[in-house]
Protein backbone atom coordinates (compact mmCIF):
# COMPACT_ATOMS: atom_id res chain seq x y z
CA UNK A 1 0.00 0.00 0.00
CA UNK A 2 1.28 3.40 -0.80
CA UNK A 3 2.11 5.80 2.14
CA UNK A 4 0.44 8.58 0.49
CA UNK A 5 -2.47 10.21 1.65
CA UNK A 6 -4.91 13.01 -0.45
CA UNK A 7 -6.80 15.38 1.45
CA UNK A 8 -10.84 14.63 1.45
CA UNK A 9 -12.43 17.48 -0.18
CA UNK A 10 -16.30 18.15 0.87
CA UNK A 11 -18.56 20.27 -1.40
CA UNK A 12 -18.41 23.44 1.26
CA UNK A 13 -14.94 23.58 0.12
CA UNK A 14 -15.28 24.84 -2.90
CA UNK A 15 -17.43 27.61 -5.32
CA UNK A 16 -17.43 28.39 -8.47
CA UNK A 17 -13.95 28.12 -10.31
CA UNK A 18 -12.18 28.35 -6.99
CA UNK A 19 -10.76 25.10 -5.52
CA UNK A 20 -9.67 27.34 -2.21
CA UNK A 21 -12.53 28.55 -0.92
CA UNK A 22 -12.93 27.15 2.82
CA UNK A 23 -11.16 25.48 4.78
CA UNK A 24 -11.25 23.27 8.25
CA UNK A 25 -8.21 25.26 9.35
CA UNK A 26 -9.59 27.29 12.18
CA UNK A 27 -12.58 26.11 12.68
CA UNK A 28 -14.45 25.82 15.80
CA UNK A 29 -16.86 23.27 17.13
CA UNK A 30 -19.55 25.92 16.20
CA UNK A 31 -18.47 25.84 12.90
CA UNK A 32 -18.58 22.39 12.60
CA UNK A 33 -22.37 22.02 14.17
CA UNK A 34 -23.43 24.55 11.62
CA UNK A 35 -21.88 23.41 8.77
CA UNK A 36 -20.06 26.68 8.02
CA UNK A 37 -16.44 26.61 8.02
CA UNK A 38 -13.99 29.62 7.65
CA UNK A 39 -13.77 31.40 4.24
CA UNK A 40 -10.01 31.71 3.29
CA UNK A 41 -9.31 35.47 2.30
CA UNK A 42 -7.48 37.16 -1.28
CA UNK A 43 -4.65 37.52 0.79
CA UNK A 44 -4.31 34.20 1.52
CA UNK A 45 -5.53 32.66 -2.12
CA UNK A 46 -2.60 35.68 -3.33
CA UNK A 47 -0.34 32.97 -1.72
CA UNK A 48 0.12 30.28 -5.07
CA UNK A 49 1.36 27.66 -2.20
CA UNK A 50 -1.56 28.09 -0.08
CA UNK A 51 -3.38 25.15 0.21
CA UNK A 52 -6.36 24.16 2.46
CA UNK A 53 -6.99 21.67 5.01
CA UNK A 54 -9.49 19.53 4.98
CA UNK A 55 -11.12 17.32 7.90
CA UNK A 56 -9.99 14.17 6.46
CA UNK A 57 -7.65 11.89 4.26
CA UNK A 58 -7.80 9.35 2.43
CA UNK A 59 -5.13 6.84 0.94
CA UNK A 60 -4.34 7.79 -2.68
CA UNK A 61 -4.55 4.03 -3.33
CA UNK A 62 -8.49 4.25 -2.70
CA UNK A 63 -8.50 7.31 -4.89
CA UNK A 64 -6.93 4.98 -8.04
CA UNK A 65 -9.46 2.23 -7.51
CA UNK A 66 -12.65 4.19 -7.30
CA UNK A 67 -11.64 6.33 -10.36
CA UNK A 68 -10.25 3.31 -12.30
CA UNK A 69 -8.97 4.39 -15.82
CA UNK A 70 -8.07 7.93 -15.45
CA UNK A 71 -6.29 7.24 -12.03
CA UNK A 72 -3.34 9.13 -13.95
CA UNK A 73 -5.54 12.70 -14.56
CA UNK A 74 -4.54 15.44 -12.03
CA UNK A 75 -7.41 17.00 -11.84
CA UNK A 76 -11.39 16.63 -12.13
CA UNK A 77 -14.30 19.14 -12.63
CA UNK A 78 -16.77 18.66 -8.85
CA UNK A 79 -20.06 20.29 -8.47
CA UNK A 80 -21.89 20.88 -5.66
CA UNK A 81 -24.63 18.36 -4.75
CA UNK A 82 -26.01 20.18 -1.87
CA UNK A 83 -27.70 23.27 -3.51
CA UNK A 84 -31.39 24.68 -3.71
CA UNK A 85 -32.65 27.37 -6.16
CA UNK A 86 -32.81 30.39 -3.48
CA UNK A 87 -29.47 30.66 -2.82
CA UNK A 88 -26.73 32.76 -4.17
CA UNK A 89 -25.67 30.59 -7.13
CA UNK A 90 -27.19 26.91 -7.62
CA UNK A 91 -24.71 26.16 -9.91
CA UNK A 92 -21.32 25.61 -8.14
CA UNK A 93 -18.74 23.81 -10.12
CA UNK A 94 -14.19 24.04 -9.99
CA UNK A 95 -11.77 22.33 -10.90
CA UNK A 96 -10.02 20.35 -7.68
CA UNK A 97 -7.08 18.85 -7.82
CA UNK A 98 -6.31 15.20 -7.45
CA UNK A 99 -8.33 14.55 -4.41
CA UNK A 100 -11.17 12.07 -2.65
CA UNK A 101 -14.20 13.63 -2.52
CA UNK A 102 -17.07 13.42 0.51
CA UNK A 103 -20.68 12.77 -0.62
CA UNK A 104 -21.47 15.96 -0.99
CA UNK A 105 -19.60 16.63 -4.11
CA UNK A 106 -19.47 15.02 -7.90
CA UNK A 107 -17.19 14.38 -10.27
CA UNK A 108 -17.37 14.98 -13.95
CA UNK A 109 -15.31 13.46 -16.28
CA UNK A 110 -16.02 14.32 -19.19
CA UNK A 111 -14.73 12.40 -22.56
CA UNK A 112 -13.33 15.95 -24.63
CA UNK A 113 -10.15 17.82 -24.94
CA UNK A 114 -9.15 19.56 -22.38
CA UNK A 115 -10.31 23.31 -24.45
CA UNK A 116 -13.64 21.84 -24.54
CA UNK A 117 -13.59 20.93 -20.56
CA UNK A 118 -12.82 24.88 -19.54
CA UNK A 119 -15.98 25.41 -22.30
CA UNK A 120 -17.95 23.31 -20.01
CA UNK A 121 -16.93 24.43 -16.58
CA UNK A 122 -17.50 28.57 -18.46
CA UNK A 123 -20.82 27.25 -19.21
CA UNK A 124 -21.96 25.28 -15.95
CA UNK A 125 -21.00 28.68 -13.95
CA UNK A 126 -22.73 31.26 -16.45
CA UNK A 127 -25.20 32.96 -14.94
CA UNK A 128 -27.87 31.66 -17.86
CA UNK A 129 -27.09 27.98 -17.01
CA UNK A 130 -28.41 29.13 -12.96
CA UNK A 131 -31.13 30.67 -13.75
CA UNK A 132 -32.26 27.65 -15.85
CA UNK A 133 -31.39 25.16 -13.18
CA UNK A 134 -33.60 26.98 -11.07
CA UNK A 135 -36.48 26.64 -13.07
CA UNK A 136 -34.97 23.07 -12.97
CA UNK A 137 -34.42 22.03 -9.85
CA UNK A 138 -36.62 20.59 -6.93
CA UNK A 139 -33.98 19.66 -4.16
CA UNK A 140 -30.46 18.61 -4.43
CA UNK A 141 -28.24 18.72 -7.76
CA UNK A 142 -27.95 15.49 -9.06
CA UNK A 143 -26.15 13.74 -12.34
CA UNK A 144 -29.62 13.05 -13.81
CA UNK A 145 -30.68 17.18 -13.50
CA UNK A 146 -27.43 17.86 -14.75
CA UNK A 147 -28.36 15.83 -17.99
CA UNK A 148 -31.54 17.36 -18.69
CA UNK A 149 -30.11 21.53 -18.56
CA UNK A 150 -28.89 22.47 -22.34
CA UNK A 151 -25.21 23.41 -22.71
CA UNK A 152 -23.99 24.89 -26.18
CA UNK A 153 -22.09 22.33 -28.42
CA UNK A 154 -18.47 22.20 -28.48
CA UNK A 155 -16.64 25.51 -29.14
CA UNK A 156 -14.64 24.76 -33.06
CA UNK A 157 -11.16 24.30 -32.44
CA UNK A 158 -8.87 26.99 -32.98
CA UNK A 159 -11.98 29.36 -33.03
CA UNK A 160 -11.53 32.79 -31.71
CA UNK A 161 -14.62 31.45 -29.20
CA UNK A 162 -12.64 28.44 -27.53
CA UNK A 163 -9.19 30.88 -27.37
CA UNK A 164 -11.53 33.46 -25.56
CA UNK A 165 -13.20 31.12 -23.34
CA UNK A 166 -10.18 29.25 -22.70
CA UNK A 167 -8.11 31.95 -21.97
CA UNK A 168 -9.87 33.46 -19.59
CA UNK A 169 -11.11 29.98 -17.48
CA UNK A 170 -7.28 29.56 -17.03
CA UNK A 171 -6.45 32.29 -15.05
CA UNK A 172 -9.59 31.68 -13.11
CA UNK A 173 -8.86 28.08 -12.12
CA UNK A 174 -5.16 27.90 -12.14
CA UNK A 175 -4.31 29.83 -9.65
CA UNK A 176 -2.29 27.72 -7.18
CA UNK A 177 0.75 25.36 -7.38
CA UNK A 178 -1.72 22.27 -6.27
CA UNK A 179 -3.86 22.73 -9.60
CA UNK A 180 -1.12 23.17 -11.71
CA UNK A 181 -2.29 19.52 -13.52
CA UNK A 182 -5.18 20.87 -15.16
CA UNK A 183 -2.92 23.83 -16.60
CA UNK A 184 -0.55 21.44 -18.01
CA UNK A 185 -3.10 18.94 -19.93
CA UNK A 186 -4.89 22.23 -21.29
CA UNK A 187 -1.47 23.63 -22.37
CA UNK A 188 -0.18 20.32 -24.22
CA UNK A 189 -3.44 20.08 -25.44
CA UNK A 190 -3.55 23.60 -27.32
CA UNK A 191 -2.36 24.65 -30.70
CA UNK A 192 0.24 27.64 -30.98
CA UNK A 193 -2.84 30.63 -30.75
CA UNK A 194 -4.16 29.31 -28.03
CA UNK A 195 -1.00 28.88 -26.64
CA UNK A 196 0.06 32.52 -27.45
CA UNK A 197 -3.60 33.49 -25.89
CA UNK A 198 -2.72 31.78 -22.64
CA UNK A 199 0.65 33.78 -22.51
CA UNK A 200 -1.05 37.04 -23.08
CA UNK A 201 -3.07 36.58 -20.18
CA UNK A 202 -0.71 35.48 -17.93
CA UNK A 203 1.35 38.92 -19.05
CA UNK A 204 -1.99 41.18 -18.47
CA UNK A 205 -2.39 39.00 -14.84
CA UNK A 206 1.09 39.55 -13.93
CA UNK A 207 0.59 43.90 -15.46
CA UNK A 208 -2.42 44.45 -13.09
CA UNK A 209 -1.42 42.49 -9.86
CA UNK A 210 2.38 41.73 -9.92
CA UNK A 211 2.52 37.94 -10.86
CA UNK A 212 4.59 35.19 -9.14
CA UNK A 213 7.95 33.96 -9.83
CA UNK A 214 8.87 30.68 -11.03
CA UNK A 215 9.35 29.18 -7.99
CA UNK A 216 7.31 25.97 -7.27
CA UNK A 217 7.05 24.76 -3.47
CA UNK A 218 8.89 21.19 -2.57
CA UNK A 219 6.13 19.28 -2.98
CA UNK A 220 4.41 20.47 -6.53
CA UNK A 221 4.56 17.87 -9.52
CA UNK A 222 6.23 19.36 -12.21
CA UNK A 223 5.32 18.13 -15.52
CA UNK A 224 8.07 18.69 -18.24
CA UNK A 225 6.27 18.69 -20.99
CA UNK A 226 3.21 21.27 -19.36
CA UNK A 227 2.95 25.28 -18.73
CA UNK A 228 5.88 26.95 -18.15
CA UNK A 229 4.46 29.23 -16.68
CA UNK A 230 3.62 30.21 -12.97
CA UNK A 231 0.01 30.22 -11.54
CA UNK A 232 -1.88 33.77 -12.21
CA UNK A 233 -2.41 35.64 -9.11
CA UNK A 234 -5.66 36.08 -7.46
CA UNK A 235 -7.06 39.44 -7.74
CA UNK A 236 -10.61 39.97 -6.75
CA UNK A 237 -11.43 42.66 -8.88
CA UNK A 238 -9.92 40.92 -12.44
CA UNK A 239 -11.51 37.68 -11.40
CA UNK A 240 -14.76 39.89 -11.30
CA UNK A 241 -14.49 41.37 -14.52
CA UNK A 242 -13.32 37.93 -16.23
CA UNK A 243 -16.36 36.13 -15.13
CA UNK A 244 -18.72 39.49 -15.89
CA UNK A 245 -17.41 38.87 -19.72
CA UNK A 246 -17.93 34.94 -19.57
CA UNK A 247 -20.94 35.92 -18.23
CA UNK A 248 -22.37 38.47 -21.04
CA UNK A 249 -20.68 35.58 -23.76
CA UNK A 250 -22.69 32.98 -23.06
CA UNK A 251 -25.47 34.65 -22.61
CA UNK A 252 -25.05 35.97 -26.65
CA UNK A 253 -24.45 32.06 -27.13
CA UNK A 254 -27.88 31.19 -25.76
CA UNK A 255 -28.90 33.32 -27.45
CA UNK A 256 -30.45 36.22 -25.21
CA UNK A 257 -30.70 39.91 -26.56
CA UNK A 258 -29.91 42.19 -23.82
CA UNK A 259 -33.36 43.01 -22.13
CA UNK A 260 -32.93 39.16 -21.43
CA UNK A 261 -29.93 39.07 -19.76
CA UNK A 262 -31.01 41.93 -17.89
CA UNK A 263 -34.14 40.07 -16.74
CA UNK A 264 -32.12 36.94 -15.73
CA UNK A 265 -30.04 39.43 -13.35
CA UNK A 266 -33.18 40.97 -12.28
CA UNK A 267 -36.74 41.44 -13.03
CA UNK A 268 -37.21 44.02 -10.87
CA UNK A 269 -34.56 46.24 -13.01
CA UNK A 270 -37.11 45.84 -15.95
CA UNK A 271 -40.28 48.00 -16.58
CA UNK A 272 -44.06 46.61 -16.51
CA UNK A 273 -43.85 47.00 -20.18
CA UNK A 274 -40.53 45.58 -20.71
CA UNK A 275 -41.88 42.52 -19.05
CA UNK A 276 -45.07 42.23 -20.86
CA UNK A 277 -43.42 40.60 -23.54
CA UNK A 278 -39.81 39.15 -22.58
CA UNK A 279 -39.05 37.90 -25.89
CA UNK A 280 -39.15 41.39 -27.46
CA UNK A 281 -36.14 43.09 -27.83
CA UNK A 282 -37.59 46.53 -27.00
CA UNK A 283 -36.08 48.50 -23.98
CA UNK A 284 -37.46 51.25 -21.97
CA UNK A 285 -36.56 54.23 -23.36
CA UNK A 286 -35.63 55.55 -20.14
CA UNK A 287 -33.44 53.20 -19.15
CA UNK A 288 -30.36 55.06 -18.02
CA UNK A 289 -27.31 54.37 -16.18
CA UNK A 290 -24.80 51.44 -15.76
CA UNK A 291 -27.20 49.45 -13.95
CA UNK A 292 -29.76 50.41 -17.10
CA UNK A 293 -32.50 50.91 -15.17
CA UNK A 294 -35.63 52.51 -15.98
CA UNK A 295 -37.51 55.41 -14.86
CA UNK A 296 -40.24 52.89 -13.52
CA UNK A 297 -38.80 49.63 -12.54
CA UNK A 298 -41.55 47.26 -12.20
CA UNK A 299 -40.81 46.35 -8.09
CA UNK A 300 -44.21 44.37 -7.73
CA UNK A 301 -43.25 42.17 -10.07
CA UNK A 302 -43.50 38.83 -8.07
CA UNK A 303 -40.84 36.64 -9.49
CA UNK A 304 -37.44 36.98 -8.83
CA UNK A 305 -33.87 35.23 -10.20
CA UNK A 306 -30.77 36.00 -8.00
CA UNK A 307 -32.42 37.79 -5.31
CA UNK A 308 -29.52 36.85 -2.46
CA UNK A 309 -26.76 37.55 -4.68
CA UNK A 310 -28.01 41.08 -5.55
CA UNK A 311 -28.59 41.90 -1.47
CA UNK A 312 -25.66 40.62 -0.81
CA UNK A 313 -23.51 42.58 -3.14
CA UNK A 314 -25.69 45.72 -2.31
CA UNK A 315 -24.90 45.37 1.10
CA UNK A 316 -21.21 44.79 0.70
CA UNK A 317 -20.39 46.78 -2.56
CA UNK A 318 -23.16 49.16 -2.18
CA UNK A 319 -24.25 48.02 -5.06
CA UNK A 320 -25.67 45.17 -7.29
CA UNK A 321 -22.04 44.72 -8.84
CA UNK A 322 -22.70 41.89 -11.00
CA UNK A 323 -25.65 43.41 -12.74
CA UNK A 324 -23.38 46.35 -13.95
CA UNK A 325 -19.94 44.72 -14.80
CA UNK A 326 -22.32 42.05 -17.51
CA UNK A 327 -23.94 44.62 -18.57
CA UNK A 328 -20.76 46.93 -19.03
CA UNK A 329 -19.32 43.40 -20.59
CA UNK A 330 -21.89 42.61 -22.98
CA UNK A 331 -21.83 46.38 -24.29
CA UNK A 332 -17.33 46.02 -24.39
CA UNK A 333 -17.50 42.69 -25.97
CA UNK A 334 -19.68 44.30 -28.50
CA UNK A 335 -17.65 47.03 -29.55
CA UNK A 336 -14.73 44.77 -29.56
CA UNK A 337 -16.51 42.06 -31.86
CA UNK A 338 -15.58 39.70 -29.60
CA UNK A 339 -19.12 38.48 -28.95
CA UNK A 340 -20.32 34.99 -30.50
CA UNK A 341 -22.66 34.30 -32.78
CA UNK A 342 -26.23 32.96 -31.02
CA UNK A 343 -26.30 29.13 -31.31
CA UNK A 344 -28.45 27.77 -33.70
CA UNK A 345 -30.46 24.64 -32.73
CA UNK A 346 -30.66 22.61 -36.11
């Protein structure tokens, strides 16, 4: 039997594209009874070495025999089981390293280049694949939900969609040492633009926030023949913008017009006669502002989409942030003709 021993990742643990999110470290027996554990903080994801703890192992052996064939892959995509539709985002899927997982949290593995996996993990956290989940879901997310919400079709390869996507789900997800595995299969996996894209990114990463150094703890795996390149550093406010524009992009590839995707934020940020017909284009004329609100948002309107995540911003941003960076993203990517073209269900 091996000596080794992988740390036992539970669902709590992670959120969306972020393998680092809690951790046992700290926690108190109050924590424990509630099910809450500690958050870790920017400062501490900043740290590319940083790593959290977990409440159990298990034997890396065990981990080889339950996944069977791809015992050798680094890395898998988890989602959050334990999820209902009134909560800040259903939807909860990262990347995790190689790891056991508690019952709490799946594993997808699914049979497509590596391009087409950071396509899938863009799409399972776009704000369009929650809100149809909601109208989805009943309890708990399970594989046989999961099957039943519509993603788009592979992105082409080499298309200026999978070099955007990709590019920016990289910097997102690989940004620690311990995850460095997924990096490497997407990198040997790319062609030389998407390559080149990756290396841009990393440059405009290491431009806003400093970047790390080559310099790779004791215990990282180094692959040879993967990235040569350092993990991007986590910066709130780029990993906010970068998920704003995958945001607005796959909302184009659903094909929503922009009164949609503003309704899917918020219905309450729409007019009465904006919402009399949804599928028409037509805005309020008076709609004004970077939240583009109109002069009479329809309040009484009784449904709602991502109620908690708006009050929570609001109360910690002063402001419904994520409304206006999509909206500023969908109007950029627009002028930029970087937008895709809606997908078109033969």
């Amino acid at each position: 039997m091996s000596e080794r021993y992988l740390p036992l990742y539970e669902a709590k643990m992670m959120h969306q594209f972020d393998h680092r999110y809690a951790t046992y470290e700290g926690a108190t027996q109050a924590n424990l009874n509630a099910g809450i554990l500690p958050q870790t903080t920017p400062d501490q994801k900043a740290d590319p070495s940083f790593t959290v703890r977990p409440r159990y192992w298990v034997s890396d052996d065990e981990v080889s025999a339950a996944i069977g064939y791809r015992r050798h892959q680094g890395w898998a995509i988890a989602f959050r089981g334990i999820t209902t539709a009134v909560v800040q985002r259903t939807s909860i899927f990262a990347v995790l390293p190689r790891t056991g997982v508690g019952h709490s949290a799946f594993l997808v593995y699914p049979d497509v280049d590596c391009s087409q996996v950071t396509h899938l993990l863009a799409a399972f956290n776009a704000l369009v694949y929650d809100y149809t989940l909601r109208q989805k879901i009943s309890g708990n997310l399970t594989y046989s939900c999961l099957k039943q919400i519509a993603v788009p079709p592979p992105l082409s390869t080499g298309s200026i969609c999978e070099v955007f996507v990709t590019r920016s789900v990289i910097e997102l997800v690989y940004s620690a040492w311990d995850i460095k595995a997924f990096a490497d299969d997407v990198w040997k996996e790319a062609d030389d633009a998407l390559r080149e894209a990756i290396v841009r990114e990393w440059e405009e990463n290491r431009v806003a926030t400093g970047g790390h150094e080559w310099d790779p703890p004791d215990w990282a795996e180094i692959d040879e023949d993967g990235i040569k390149l350092p993990p991007f550093k986590w910066d709130e406010d780029r990993r906010a913008l970068l998920r704003a524009e995958l945001d607005a992009y796959y909302a184009k590839l659903y094909g929503l017009n922009r009164k949609q995707l503003r309704y899917i934020l918020d219905p309450h940020g729409l007019s009465k006669k904006e919402l009399e017909d949804i599928l028409d284009p037509w805005e309020d004329p008076t709609c004004s502002g970077p939240h583009l609100l109109p002069a009479e948002p329809a309040l009484d309107f009784p449904g709602e989409t991502f109620r908690v995540l708006k009050a929570k911003e609001e109360k910690h941003f002063g402001e419904y942030r994520t409304r206006r960076l999509v909206l500023e993203a969908w109007e950029r990517l627009h002028a930029e003709g970087l937008m895709p073209e809606a997908y078109q269900q033969q």
